[in-house]
Protein backbone atom coordinates (compact mmCIF):
# COMPACT_ATOMS: atom_id res chain seq x y z
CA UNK A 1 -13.70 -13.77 12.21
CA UNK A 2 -14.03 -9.81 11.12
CA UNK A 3 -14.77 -8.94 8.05
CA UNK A 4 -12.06 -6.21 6.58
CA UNK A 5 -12.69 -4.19 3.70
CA UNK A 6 -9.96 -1.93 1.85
CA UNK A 7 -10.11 1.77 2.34
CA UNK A 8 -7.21 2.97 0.32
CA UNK A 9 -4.26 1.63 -2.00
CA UNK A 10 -1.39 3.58 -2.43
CA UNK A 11 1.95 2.98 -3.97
CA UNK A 12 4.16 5.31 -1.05
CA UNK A 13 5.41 3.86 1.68
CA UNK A 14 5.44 7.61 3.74
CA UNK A 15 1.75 7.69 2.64
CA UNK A 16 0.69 4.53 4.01
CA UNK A 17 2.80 5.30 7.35
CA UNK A 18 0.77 8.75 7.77
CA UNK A 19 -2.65 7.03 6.80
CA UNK A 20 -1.89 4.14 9.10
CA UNK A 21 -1.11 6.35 11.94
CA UNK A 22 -4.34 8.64 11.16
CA UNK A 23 -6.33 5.83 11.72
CA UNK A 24 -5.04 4.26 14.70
CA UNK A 25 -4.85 8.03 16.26
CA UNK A 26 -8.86 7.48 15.96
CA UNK A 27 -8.97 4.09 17.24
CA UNK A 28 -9.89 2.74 13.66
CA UNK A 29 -8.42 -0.62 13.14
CA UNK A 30 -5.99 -1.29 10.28
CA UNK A 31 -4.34 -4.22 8.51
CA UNK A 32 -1.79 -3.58 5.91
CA UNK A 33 -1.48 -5.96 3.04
CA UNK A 34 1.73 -5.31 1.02
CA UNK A 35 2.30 -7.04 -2.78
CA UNK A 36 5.61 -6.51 -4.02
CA UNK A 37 5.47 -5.81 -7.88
CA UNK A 38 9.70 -5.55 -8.09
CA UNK A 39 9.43 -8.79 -10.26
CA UNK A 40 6.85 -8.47 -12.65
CA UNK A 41 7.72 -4.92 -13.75
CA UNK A 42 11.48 -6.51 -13.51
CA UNK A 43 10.35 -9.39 -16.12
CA UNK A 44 7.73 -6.97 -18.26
CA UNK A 45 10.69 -4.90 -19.36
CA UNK A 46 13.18 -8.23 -19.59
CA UNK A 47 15.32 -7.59 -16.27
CA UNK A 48 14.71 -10.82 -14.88
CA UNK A 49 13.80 -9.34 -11.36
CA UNK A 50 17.64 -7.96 -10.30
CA UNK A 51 16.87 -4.78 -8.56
CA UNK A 52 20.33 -3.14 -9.48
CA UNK A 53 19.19 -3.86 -13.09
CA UNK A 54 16.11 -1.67 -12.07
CA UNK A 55 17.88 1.01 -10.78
CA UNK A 56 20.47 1.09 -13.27
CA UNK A 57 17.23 1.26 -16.08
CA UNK A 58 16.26 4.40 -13.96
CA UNK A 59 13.19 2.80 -12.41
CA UNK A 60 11.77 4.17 -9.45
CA UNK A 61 11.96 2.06 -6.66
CA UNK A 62 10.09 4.12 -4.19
CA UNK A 63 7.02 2.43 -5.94
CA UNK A 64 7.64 -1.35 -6.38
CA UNK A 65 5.54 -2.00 -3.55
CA UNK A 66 1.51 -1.35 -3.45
CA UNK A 67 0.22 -0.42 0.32
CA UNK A 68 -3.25 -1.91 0.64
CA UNK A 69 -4.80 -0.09 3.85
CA UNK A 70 -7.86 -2.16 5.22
CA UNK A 71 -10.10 -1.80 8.14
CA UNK A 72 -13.18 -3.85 9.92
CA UNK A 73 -16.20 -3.48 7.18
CA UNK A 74 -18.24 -1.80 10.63
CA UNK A 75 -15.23 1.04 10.85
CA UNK A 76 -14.90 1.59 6.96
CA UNK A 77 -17.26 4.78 6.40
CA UNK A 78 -15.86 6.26 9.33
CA UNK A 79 -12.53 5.87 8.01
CA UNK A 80 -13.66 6.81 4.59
CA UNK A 81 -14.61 10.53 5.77
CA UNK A 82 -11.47 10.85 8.20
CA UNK A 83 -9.90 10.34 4.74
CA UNK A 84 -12.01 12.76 2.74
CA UNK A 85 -12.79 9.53 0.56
């Protein structure tokens, strides 16, 4: 099995899309691991998780999800400079 290391985290789904896309455009392999964090910032500020309850609180829901952007540990300082990382 490959060993994949993370190259970038970012909160924005249009973000990951463009990054994801970069990388593939330069035959650089990618994996995407997504963690939804909808529930835990629902129950840290008592909502119980109901995403109308977020949205009514005025939460932005464009970030409840963190992009984790990872590539094969022999392809990661490549992709760190296509990135300007």
């Amino acid at each position: 099995m490959f060993s994949w290391k993370e190259v970038y985290i970012t909160y924005s789904q249009p973000e990951q899309i463009r990054i994801q896309k970069l990388l593939e455009e330069h035959h650089i392999p990618v994996k995407i691991k997504v963690q939804s964090n909808r529930g835990r910032i629902a129950d840290d500020v008592i909502l119980r998780g109901n995403p109308s309850s977020l949205n009514s609180a005025g939460m932005r829901t464009d970030s409840m999800n963190e992009y984790r952007i990872l590539t094969k540990k022999s392809s990661l300082d490549t992709a760190k400079r296509l990135l300007g990382l």
